[in-house]
PDB file of N, CA and C in Angstrom:
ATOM      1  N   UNK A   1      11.634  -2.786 -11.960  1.00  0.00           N
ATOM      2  CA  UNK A   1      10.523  -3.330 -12.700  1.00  0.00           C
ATOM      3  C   UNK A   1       9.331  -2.391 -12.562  1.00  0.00           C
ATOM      4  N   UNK A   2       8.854  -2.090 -13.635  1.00  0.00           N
ATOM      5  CA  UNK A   2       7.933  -1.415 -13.733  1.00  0.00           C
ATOM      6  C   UNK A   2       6.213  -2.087 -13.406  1.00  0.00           C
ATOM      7  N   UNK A   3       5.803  -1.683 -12.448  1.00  0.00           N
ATOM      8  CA  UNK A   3       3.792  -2.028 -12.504  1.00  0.00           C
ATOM      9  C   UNK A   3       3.534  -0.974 -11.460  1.00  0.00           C
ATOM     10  N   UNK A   4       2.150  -1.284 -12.917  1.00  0.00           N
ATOM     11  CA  UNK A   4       0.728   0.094 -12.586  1.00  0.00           C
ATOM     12  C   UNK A   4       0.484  -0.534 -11.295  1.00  0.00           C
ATOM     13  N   UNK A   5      -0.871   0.160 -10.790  1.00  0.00           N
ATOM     14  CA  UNK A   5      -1.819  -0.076  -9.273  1.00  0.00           C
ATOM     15  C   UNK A   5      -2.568  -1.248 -10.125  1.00  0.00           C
ATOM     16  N   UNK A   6      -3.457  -1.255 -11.575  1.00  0.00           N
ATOM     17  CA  UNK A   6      -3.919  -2.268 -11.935  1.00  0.00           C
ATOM     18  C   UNK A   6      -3.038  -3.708 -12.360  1.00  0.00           C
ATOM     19  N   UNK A   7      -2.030  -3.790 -12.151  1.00  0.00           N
ATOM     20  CA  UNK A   7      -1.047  -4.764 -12.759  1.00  0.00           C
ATOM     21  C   UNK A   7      -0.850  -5.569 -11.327  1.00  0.00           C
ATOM     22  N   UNK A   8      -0.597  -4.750 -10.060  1.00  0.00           N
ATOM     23  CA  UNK A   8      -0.882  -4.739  -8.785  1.00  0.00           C
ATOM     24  C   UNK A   8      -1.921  -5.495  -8.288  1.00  0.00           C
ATOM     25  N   UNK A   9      -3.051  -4.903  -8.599  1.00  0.00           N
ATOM     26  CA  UNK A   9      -4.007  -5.629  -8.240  1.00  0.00           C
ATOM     27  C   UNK A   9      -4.422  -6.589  -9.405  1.00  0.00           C
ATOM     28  N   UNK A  10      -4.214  -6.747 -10.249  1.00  0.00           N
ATOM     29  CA  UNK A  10      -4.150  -8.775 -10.676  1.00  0.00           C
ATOM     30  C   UNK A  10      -3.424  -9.358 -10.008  1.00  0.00           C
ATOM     31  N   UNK A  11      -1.839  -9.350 -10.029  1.00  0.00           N
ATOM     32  CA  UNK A  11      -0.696  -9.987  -9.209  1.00  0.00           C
ATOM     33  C   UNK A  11      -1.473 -10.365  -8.050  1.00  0.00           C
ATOM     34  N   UNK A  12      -2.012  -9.185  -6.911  1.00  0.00           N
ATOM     35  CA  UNK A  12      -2.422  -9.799  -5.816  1.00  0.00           C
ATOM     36  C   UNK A  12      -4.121 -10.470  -5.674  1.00  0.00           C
ATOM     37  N   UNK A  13      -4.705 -10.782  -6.580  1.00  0.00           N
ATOM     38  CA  UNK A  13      -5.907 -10.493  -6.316  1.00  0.00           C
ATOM     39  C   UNK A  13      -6.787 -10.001  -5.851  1.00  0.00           C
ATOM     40  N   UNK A  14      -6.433  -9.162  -6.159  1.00  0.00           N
ATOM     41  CA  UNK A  14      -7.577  -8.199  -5.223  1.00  0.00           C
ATOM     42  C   UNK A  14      -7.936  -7.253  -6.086  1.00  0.00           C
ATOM     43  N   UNK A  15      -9.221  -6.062  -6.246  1.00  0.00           N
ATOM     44  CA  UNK A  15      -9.853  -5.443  -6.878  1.00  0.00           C
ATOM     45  C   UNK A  15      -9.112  -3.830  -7.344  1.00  0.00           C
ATOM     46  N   UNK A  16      -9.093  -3.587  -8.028  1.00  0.00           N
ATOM     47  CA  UNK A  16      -8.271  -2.002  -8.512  1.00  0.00           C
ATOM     48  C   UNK A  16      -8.420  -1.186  -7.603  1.00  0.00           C
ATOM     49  N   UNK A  17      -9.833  -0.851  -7.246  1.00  0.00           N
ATOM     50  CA  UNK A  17     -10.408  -0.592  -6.351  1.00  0.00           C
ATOM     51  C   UNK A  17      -9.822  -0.244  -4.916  1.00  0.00           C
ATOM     52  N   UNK A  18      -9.469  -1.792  -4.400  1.00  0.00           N
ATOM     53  CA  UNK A  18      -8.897  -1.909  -3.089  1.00  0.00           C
ATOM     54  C   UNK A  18      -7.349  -1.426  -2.991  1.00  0.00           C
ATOM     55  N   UNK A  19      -6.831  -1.614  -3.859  1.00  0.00           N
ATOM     56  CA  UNK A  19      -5.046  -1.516  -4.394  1.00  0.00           C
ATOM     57  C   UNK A  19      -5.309  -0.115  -4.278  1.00  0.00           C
ATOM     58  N   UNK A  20      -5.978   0.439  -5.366  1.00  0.00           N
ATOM     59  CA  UNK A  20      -5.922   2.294  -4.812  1.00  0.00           C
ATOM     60  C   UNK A  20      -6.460   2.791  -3.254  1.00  0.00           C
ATOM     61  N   UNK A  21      -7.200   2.323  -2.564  1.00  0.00           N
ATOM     62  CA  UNK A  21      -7.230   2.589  -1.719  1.00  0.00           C
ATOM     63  C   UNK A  21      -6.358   2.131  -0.646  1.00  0.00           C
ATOM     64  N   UNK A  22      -6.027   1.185  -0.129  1.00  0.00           N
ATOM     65  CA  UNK A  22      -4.698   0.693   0.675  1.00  0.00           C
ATOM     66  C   UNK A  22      -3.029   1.676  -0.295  1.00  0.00           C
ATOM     67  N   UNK A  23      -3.072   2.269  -0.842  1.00  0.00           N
ATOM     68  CA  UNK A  23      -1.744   2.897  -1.726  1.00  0.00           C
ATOM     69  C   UNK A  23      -2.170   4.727  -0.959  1.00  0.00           C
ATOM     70  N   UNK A  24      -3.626   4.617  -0.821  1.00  0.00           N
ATOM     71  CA  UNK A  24      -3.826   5.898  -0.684  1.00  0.00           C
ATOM     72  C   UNK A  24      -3.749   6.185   0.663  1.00  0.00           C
ATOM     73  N   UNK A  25      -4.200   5.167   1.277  1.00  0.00           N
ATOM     74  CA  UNK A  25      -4.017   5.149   3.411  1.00  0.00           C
ATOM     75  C   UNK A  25      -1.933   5.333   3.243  1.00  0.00           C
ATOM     76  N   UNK A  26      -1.544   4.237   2.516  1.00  0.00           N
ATOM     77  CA  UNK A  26      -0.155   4.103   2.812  1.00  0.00           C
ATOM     78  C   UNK A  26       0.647   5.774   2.874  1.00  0.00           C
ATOM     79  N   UNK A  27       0.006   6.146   1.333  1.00  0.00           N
ATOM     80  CA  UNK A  27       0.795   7.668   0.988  1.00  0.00           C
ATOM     81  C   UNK A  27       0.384   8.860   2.005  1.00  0.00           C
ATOM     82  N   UNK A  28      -1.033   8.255   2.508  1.00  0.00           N
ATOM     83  CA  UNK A  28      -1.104   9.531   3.437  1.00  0.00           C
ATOM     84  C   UNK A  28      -0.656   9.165   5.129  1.00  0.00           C
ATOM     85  N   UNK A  29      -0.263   7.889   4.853  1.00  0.00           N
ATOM     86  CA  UNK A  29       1.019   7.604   6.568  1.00  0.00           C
ATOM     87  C   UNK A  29       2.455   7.983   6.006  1.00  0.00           C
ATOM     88  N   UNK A  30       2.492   8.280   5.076  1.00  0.00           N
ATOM     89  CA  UNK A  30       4.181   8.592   4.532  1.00  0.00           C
ATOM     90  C   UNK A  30       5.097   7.260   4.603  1.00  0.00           C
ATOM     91  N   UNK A  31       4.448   6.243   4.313  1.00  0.00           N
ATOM     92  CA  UNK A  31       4.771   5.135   4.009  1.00  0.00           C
ATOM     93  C   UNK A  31       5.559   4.927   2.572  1.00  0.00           C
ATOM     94  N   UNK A  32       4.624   5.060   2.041  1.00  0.00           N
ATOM     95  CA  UNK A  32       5.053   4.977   0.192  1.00  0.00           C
ATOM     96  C   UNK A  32       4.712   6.088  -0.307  1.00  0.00           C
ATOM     97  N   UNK A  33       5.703   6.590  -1.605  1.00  0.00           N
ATOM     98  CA  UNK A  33       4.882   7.492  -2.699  1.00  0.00           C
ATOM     99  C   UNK A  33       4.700   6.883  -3.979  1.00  0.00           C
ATOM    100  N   UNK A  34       3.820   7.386  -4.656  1.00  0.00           N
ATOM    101  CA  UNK A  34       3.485   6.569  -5.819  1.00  0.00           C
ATOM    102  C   UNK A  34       3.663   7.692  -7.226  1.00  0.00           C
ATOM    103  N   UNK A  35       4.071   6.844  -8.392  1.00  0.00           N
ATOM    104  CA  UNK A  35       4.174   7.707  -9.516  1.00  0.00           C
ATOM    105  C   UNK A  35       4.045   6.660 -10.651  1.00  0.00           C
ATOM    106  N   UNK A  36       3.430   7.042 -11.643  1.00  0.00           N
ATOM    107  CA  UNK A  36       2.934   5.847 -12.739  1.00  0.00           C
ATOM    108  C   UNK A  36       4.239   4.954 -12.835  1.00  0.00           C
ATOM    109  N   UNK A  37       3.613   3.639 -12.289  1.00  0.00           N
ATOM    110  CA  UNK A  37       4.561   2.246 -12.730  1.00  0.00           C
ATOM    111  C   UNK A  37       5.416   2.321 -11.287  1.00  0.00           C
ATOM    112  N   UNK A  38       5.476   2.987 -10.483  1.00  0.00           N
ATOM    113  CA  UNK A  38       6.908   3.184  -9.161  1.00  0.00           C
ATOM    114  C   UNK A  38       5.695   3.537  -8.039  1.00  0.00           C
ATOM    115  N   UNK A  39       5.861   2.646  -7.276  1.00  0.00           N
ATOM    116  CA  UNK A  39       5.949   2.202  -5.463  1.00  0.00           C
ATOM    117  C   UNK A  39       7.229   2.654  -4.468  1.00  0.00           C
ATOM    118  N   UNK A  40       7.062   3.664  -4.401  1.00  0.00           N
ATOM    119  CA  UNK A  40       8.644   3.839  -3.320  1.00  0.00           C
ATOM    120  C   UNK A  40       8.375   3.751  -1.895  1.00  0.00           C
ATOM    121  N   UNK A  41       8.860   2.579  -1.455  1.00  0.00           N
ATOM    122  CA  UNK A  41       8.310   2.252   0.062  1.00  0.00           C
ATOM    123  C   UNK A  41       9.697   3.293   1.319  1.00  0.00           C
ATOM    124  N   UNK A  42       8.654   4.113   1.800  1.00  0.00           N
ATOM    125  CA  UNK A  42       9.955   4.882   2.435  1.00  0.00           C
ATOM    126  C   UNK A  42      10.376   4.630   3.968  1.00  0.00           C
ATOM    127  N   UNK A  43       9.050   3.648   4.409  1.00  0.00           N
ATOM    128  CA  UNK A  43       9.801   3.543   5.923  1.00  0.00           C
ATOM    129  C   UNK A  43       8.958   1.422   5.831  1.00  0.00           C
ATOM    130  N   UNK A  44      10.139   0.912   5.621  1.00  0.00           N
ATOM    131  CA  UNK A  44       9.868  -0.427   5.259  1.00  0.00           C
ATOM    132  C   UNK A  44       9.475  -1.338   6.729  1.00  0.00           C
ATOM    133  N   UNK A  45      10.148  -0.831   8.056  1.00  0.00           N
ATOM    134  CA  UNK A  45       9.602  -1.156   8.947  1.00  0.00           C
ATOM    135  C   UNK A  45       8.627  -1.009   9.651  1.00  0.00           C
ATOM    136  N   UNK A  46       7.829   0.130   9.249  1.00  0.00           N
ATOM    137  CA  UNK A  46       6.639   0.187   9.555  1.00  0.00           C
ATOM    138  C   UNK A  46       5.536  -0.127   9.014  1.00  0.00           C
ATOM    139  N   UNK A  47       5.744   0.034   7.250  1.00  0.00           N
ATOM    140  CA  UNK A  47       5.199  -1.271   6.729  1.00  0.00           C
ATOM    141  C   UNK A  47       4.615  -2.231   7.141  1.00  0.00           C
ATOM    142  N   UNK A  48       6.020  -3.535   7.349  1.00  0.00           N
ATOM    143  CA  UNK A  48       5.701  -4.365   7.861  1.00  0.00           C
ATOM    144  C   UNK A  48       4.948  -4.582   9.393  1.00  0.00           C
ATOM    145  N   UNK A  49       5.387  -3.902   9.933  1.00  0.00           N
ATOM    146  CA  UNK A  49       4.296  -3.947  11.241  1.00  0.00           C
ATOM    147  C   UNK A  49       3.594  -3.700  10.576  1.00  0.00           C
ATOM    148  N   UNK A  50       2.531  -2.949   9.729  1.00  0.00           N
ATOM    149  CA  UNK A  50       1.726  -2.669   9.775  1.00  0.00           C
ATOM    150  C   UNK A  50       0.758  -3.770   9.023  1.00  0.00           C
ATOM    151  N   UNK A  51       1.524  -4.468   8.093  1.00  0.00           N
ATOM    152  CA  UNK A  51       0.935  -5.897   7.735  1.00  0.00           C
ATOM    153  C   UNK A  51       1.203  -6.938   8.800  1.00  0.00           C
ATOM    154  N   UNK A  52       1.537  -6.528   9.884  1.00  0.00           N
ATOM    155  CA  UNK A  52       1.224  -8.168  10.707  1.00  0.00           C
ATOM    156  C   UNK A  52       0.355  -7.948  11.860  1.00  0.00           C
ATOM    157  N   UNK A  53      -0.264  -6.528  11.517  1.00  0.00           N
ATOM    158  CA  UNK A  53      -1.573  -6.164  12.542  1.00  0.00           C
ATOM    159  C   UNK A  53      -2.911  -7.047  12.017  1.00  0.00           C
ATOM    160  N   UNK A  54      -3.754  -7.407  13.084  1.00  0.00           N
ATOM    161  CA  UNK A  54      -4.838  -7.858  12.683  1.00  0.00           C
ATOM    162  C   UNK A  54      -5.788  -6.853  12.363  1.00  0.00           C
ATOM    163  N   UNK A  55      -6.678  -7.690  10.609  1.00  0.00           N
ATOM    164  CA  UNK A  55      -7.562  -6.693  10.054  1.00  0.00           C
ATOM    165  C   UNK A  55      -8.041  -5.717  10.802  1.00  0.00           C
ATOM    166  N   UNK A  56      -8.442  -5.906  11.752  1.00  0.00           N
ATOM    167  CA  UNK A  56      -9.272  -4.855  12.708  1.00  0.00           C
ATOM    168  C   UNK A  56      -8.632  -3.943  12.947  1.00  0.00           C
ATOM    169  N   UNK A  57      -6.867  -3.672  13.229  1.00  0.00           N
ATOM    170  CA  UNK A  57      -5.686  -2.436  13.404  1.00  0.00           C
ATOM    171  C   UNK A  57      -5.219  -1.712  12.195  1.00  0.00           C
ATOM    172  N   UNK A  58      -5.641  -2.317  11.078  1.00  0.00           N
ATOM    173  CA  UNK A  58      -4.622  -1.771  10.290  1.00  0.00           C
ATOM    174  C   UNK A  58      -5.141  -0.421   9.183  1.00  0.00           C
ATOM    175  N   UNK A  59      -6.147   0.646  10.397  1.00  0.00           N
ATOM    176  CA  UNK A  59      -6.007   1.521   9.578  1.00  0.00           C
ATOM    177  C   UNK A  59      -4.835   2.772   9.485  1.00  0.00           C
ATOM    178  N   UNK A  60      -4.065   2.909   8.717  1.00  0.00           N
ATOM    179  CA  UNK A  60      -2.841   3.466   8.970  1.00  0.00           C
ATOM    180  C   UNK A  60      -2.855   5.008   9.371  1.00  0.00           C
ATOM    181  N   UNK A  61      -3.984   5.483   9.293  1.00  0.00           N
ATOM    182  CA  UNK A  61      -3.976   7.034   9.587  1.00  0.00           C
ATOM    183  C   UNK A  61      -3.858   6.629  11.529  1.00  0.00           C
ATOM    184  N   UNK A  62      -3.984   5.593  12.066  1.00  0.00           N
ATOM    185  CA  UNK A  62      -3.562   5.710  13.363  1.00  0.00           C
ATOM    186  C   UNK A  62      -2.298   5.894  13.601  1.00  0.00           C
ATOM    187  N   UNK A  63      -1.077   6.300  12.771  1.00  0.00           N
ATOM    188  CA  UNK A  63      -0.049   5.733  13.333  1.00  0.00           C
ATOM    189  C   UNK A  63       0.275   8.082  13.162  1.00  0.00           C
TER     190      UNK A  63
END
């Protein structure tokens, strides 16, 4: 299935804004790469840790 970063951020509510920036921390932890309409999540377990850190941890250039 194809969605943009703005299609993204309606789905989640949240601002275009924020969606490009959390996509841009992710791509530069080598998390995901991004290409118009495609999210390729490349290490899915760290990911998720990294969403069950509290707001205050989760800037990803720590890892």
């Amino acid at each position: 299935m194809r969605l943009t970063q703005p299609e993204l951020a309606t789905l989640c509510g949240a601002a275009e804004i924020s969606v490009h920036k959390a996509l841009r921390e992710m791509r530069h932890s080598r998390l995901v790469t991004t290409r118009y309409g495609r999210i390729t999540v490349w290490d899915l377990a760290r990911l998720r840790n990294s969403a069950d850190m509290a707001p205050d941890q989760r800037r990803m250039d720590a890892y």
